[in-house]
PDB file of N, CA and C in Angstrom:
ATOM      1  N   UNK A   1      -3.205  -7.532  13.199  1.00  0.00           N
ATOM      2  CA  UNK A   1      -4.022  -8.035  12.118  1.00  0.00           C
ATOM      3  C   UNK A   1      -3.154  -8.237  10.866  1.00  0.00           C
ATOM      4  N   UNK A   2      -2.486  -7.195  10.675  1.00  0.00           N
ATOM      5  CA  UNK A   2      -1.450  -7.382   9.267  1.00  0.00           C
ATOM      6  C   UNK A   2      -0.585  -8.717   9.555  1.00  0.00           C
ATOM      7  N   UNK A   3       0.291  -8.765  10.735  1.00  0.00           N
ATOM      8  CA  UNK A   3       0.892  -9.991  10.980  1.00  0.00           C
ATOM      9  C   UNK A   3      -0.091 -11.198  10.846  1.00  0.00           C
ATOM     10  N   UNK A   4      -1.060 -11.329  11.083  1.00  0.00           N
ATOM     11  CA  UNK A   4      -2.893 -12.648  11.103  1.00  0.00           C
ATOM     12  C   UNK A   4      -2.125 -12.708   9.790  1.00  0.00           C
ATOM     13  N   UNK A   5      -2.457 -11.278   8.462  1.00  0.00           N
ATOM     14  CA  UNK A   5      -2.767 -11.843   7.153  1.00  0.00           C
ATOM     15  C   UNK A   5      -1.627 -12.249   6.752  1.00  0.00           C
ATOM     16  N   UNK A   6      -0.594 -11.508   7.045  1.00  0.00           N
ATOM     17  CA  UNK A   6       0.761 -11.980   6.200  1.00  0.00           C
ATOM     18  C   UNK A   6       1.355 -13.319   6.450  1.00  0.00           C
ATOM     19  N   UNK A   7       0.812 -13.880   7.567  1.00  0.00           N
ATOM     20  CA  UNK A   7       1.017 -15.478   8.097  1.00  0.00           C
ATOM     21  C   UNK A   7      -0.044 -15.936   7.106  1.00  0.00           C
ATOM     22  N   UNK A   8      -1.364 -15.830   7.166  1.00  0.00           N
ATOM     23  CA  UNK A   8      -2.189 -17.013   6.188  1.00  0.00           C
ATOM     24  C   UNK A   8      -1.893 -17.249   4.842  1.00  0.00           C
ATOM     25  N   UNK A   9      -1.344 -15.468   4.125  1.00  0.00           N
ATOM     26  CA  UNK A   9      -0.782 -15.837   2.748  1.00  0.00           C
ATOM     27  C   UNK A   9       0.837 -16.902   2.503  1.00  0.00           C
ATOM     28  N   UNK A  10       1.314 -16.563   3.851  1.00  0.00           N
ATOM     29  CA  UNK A  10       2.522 -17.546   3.722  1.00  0.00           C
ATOM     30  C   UNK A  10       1.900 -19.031   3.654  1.00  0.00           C
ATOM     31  N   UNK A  11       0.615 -19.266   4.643  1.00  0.00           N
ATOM     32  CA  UNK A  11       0.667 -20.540   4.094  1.00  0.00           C
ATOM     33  C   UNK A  11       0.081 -20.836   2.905  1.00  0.00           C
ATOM     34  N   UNK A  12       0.063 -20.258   1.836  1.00  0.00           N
ATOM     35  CA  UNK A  12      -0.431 -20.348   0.724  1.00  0.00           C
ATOM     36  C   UNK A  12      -2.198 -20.239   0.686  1.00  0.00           C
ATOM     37  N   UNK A  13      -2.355 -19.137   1.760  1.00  0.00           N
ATOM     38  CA  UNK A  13      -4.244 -18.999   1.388  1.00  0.00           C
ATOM     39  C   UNK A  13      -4.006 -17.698   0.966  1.00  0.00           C
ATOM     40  N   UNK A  14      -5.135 -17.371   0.112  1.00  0.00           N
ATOM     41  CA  UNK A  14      -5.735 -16.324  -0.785  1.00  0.00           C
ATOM     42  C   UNK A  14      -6.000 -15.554   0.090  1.00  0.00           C
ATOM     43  N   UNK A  15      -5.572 -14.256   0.165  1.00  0.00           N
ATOM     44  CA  UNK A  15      -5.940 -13.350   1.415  1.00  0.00           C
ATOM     45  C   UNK A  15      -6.668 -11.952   0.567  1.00  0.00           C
ATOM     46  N   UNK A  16      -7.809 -11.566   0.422  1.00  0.00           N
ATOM     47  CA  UNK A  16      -8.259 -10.714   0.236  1.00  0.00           C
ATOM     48  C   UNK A  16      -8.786  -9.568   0.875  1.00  0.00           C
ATOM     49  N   UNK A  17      -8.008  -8.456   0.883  1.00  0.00           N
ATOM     50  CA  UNK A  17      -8.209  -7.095   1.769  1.00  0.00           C
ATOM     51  C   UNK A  17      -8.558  -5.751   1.131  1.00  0.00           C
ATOM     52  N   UNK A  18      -9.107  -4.628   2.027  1.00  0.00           N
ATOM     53  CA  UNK A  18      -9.699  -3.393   1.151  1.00  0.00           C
ATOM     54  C   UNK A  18      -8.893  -2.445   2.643  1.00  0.00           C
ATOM     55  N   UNK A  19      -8.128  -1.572   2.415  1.00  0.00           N
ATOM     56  CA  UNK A  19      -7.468  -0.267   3.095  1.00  0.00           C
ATOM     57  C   UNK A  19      -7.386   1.008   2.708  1.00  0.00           C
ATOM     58  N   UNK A  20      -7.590   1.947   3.054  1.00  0.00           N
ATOM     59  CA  UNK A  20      -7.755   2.916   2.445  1.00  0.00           C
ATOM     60  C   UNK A  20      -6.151   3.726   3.097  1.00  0.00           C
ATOM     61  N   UNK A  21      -5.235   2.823   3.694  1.00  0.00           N
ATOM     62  CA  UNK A  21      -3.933   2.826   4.721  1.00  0.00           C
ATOM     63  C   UNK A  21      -2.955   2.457   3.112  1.00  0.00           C
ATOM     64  N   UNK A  22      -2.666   2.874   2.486  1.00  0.00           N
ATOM     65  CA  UNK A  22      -1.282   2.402   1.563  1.00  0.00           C
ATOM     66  C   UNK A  22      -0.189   1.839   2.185  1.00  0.00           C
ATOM     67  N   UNK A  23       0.588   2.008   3.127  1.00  0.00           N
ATOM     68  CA  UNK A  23       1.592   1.163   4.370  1.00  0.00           C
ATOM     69  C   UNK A  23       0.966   0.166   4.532  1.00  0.00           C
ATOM     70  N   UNK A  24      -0.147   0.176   4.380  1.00  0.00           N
ATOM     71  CA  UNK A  24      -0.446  -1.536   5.087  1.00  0.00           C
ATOM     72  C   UNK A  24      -0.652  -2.432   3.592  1.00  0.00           C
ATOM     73  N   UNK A  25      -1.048  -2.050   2.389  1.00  0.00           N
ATOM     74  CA  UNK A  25      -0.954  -2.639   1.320  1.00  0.00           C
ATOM     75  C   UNK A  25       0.388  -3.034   0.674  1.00  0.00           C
ATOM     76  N   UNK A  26       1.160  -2.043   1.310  1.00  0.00           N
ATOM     77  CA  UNK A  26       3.027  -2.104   0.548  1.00  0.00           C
ATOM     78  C   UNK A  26       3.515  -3.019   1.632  1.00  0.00           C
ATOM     79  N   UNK A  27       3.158  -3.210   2.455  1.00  0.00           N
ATOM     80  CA  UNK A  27       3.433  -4.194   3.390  1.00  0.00           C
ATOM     81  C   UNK A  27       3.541  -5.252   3.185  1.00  0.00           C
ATOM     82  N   UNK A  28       2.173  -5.697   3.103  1.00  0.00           N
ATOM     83  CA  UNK A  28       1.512  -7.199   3.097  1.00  0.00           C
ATOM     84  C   UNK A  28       1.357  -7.562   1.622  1.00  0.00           C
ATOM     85  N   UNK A  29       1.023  -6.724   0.604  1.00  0.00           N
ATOM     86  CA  UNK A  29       0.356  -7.002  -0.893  1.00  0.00           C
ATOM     87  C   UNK A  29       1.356  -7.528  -2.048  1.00  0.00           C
ATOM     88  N   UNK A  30       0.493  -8.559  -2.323  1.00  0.00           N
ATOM     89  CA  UNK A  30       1.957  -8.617  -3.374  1.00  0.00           C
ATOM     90  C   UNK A  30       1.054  -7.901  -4.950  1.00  0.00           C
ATOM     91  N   UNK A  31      -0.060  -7.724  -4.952  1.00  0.00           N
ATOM     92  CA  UNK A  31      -0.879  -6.851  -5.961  1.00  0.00           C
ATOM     93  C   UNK A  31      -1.705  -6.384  -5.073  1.00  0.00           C
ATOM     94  N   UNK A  32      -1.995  -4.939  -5.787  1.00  0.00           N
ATOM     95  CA  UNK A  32      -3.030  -3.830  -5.114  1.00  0.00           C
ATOM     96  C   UNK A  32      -3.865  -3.267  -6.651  1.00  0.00           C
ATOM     97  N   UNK A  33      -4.762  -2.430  -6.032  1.00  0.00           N
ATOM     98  CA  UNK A  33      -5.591  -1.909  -6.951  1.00  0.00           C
ATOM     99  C   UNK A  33      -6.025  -0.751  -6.297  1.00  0.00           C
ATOM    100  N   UNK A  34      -5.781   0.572  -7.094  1.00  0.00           N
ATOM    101  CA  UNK A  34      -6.206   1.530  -6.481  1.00  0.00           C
ATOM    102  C   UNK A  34      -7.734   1.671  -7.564  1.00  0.00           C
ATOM    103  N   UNK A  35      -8.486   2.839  -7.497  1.00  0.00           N
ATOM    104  CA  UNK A  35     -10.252   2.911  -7.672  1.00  0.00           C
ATOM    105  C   UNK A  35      -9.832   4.230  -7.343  1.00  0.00           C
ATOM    106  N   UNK A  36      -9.804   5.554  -8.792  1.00  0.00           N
ATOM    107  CA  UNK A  36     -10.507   6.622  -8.969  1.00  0.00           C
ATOM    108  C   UNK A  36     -11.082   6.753  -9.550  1.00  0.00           C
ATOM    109  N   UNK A  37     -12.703   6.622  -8.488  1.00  0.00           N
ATOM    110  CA  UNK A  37     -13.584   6.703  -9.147  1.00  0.00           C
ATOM    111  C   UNK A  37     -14.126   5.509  -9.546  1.00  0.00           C
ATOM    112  N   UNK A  38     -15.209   5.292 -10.541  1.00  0.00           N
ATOM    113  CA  UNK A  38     -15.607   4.393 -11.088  1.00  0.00           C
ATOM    114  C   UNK A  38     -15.071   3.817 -12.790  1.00  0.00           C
ATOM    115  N   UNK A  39     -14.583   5.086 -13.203  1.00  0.00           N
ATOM    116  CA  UNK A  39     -14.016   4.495 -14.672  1.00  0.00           C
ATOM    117  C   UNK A  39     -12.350   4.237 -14.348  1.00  0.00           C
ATOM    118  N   UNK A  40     -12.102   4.964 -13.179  1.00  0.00           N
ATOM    119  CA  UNK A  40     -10.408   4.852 -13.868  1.00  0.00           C
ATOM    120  C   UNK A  40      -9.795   3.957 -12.478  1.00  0.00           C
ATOM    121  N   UNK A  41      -9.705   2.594 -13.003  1.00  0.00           N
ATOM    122  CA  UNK A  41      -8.795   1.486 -12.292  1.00  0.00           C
ATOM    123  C   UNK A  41      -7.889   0.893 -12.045  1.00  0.00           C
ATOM    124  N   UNK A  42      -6.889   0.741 -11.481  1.00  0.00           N
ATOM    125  CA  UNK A  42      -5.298   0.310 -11.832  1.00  0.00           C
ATOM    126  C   UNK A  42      -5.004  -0.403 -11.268  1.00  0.00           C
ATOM    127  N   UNK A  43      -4.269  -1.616 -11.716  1.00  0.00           N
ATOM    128  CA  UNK A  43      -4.096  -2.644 -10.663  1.00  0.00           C
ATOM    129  C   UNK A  43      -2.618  -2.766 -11.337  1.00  0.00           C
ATOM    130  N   UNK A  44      -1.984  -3.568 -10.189  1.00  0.00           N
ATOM    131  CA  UNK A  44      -0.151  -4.109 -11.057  1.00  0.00           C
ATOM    132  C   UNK A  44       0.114  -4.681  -9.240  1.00  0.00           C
ATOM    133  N   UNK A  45       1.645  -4.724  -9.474  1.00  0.00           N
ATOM    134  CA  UNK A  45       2.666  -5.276  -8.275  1.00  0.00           C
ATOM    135  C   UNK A  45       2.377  -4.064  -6.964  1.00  0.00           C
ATOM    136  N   UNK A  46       1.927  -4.292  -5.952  1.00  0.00           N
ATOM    137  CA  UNK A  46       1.724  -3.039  -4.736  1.00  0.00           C
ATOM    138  C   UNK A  46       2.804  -2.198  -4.977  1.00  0.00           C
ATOM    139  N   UNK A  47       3.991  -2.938  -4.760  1.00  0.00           N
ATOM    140  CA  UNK A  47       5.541  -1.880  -4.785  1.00  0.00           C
ATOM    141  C   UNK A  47       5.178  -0.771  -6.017  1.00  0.00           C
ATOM    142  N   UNK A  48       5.525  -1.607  -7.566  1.00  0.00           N
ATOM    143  CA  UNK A  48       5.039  -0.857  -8.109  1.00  0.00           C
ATOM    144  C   UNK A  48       4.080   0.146  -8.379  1.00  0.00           C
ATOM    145  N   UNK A  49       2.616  -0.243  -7.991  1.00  0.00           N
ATOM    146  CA  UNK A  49       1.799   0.741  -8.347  1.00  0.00           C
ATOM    147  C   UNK A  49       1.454   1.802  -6.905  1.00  0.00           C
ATOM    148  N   UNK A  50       1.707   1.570  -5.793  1.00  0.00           N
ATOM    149  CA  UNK A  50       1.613   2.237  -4.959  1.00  0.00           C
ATOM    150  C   UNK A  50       2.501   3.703  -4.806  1.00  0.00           C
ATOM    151  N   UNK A  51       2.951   4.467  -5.367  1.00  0.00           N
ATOM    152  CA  UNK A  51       3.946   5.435  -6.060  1.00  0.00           C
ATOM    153  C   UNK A  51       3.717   6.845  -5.012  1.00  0.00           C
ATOM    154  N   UNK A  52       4.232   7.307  -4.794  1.00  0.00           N
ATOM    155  CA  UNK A  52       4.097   8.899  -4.333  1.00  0.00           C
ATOM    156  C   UNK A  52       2.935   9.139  -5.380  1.00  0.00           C
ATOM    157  N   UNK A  53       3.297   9.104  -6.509  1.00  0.00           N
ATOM    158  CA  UNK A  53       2.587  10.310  -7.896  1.00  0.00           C
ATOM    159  C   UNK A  53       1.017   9.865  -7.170  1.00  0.00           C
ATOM    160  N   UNK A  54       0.975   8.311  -7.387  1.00  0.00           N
ATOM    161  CA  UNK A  54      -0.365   7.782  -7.323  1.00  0.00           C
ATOM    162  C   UNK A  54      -0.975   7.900  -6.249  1.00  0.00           C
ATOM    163  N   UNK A  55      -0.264   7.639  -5.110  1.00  0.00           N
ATOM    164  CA  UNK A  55      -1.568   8.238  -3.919  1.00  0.00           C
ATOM    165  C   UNK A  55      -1.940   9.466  -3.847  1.00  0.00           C
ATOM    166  N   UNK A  56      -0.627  10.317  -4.245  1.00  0.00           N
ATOM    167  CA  UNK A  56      -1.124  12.147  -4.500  1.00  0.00           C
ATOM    168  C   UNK A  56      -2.140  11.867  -4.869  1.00  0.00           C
ATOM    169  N   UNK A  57      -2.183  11.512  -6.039  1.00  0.00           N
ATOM    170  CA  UNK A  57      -3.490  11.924  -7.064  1.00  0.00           C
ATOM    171  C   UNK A  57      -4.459  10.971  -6.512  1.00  0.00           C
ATOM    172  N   UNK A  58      -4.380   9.666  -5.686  1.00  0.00           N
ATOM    173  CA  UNK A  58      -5.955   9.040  -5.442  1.00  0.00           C
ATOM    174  C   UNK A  58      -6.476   9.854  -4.217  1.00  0.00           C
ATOM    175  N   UNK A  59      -5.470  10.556  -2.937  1.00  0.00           N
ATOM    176  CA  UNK A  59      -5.824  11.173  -2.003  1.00  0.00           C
ATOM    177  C   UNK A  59      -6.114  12.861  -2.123  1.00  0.00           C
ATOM    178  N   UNK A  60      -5.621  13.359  -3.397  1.00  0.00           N
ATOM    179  CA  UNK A  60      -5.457  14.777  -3.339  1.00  0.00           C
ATOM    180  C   UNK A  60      -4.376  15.674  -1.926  1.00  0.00           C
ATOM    181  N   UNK A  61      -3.399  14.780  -2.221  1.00  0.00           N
ATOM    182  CA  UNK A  61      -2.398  14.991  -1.124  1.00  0.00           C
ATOM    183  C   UNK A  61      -0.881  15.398  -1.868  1.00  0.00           C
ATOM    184  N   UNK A  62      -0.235  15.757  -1.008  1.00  0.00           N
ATOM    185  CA  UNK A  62       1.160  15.596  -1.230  1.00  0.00           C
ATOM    186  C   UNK A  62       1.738  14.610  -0.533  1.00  0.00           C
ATOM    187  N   UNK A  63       2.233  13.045  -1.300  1.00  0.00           N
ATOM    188  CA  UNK A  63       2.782  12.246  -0.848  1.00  0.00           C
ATOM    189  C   UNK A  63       4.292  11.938  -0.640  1.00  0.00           C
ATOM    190  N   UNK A  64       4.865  11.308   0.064  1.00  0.00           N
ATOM    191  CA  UNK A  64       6.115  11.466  -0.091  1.00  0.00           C
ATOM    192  C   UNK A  64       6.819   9.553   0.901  1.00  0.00           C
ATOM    193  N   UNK A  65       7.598   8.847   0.180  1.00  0.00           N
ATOM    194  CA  UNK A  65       8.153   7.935   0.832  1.00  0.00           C
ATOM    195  C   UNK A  65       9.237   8.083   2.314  1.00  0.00           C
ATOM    196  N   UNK A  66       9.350   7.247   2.946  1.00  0.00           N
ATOM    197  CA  UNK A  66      10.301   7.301   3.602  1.00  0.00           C
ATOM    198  C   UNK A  66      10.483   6.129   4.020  1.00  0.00           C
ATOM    199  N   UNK A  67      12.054   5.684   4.334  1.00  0.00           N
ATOM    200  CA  UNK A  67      12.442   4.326   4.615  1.00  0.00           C
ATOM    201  C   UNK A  67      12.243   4.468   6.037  1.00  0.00           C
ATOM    202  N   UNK A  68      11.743   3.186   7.107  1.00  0.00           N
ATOM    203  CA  UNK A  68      11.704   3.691   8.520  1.00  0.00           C
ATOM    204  C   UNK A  68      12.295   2.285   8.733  1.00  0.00           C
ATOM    205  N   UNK A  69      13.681   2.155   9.972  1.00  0.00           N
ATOM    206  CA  UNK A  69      14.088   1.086  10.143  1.00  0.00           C
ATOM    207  C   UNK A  69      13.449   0.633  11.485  1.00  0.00           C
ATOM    208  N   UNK A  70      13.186   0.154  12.381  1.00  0.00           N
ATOM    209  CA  UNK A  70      12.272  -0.428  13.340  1.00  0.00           C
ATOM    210  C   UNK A  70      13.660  -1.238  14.090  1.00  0.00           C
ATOM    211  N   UNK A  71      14.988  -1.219  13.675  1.00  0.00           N
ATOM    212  CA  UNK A  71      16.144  -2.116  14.269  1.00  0.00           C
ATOM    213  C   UNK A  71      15.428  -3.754  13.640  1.00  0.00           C
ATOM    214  N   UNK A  72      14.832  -4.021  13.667  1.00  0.00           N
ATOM    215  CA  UNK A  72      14.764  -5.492  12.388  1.00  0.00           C
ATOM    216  C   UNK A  72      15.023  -5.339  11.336  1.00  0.00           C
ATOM    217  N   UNK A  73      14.100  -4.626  10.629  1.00  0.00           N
ATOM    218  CA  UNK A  73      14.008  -4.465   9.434  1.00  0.00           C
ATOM    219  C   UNK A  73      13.431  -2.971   8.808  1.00  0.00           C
ATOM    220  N   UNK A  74      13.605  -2.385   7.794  1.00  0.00           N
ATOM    221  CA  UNK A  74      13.980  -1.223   6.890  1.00  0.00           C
ATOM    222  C   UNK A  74      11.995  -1.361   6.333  1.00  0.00           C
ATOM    223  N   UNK A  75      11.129  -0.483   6.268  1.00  0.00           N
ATOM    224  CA  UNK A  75       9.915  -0.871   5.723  1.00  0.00           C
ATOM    225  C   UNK A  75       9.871   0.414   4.991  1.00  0.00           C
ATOM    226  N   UNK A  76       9.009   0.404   3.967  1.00  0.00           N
ATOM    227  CA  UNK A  76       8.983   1.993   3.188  1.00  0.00           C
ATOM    228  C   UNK A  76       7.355   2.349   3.587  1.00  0.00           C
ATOM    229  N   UNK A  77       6.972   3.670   4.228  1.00  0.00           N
ATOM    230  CA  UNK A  77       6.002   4.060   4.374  1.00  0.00           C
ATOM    231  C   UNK A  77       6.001   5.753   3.332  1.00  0.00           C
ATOM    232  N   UNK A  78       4.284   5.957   3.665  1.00  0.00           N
ATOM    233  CA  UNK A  78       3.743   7.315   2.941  1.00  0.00           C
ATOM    234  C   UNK A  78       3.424   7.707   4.110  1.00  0.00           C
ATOM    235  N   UNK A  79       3.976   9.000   3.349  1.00  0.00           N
ATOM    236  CA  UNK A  79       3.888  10.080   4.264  1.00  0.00           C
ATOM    237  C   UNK A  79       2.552  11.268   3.618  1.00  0.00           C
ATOM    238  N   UNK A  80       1.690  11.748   3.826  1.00  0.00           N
ATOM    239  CA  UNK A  80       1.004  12.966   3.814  1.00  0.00           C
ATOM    240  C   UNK A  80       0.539  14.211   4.107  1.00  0.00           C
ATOM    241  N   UNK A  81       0.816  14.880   2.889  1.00  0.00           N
ATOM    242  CA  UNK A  81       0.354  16.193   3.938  1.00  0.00           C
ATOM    243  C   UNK A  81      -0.512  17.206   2.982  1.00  0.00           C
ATOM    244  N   UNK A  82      -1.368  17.316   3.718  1.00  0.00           N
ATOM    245  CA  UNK A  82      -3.284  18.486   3.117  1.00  0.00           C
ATOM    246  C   UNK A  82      -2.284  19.789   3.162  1.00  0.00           C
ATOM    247  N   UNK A  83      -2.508  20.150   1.967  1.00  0.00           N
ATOM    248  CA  UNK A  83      -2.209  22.016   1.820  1.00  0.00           C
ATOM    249  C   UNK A  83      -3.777  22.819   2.084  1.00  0.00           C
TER     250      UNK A  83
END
């Protein structure tokens, strides 16, 4: 499905998605918006706003990056973990 969307935005269509998966937004997104809550909203560049700090705090997790190479290509995923 991520490969479906990341092909339609190449051809220049508007691709609008909702994940509650951060890897799949840093993926495909070229803007994201996280929602804590109803007053407090943030939107910017996915890379940018998708942060360790920020999913901690939207998941109540301890987040943490890691580069994973697949032998193509290098992708950055989150990692989590519930205390």
């Amino acid at each position: 499905m991520l490969h479906l969307l990341r092909g339609l935005a190449a051809e220049g269509r508007a691709v609008v998605m909702t994940t509650h998966h951060p890897d799949h937004a840093i993926e495909i997104a070229d803007s994201a918006m996280l929602m804590f809550g109803g007053a407090d909203v943030r939107s910017g560049p996915a890379g940018d706003l998708l942060t360790d700090a920020a999913v901690g705090e939207l998941y109540g997790v301890r987040a943490h990056s890691l580069a994973v190479d697949d032998g193509a290509t290098t992708r950055r995923v989150i990692v989590t973990r519930f205390d």
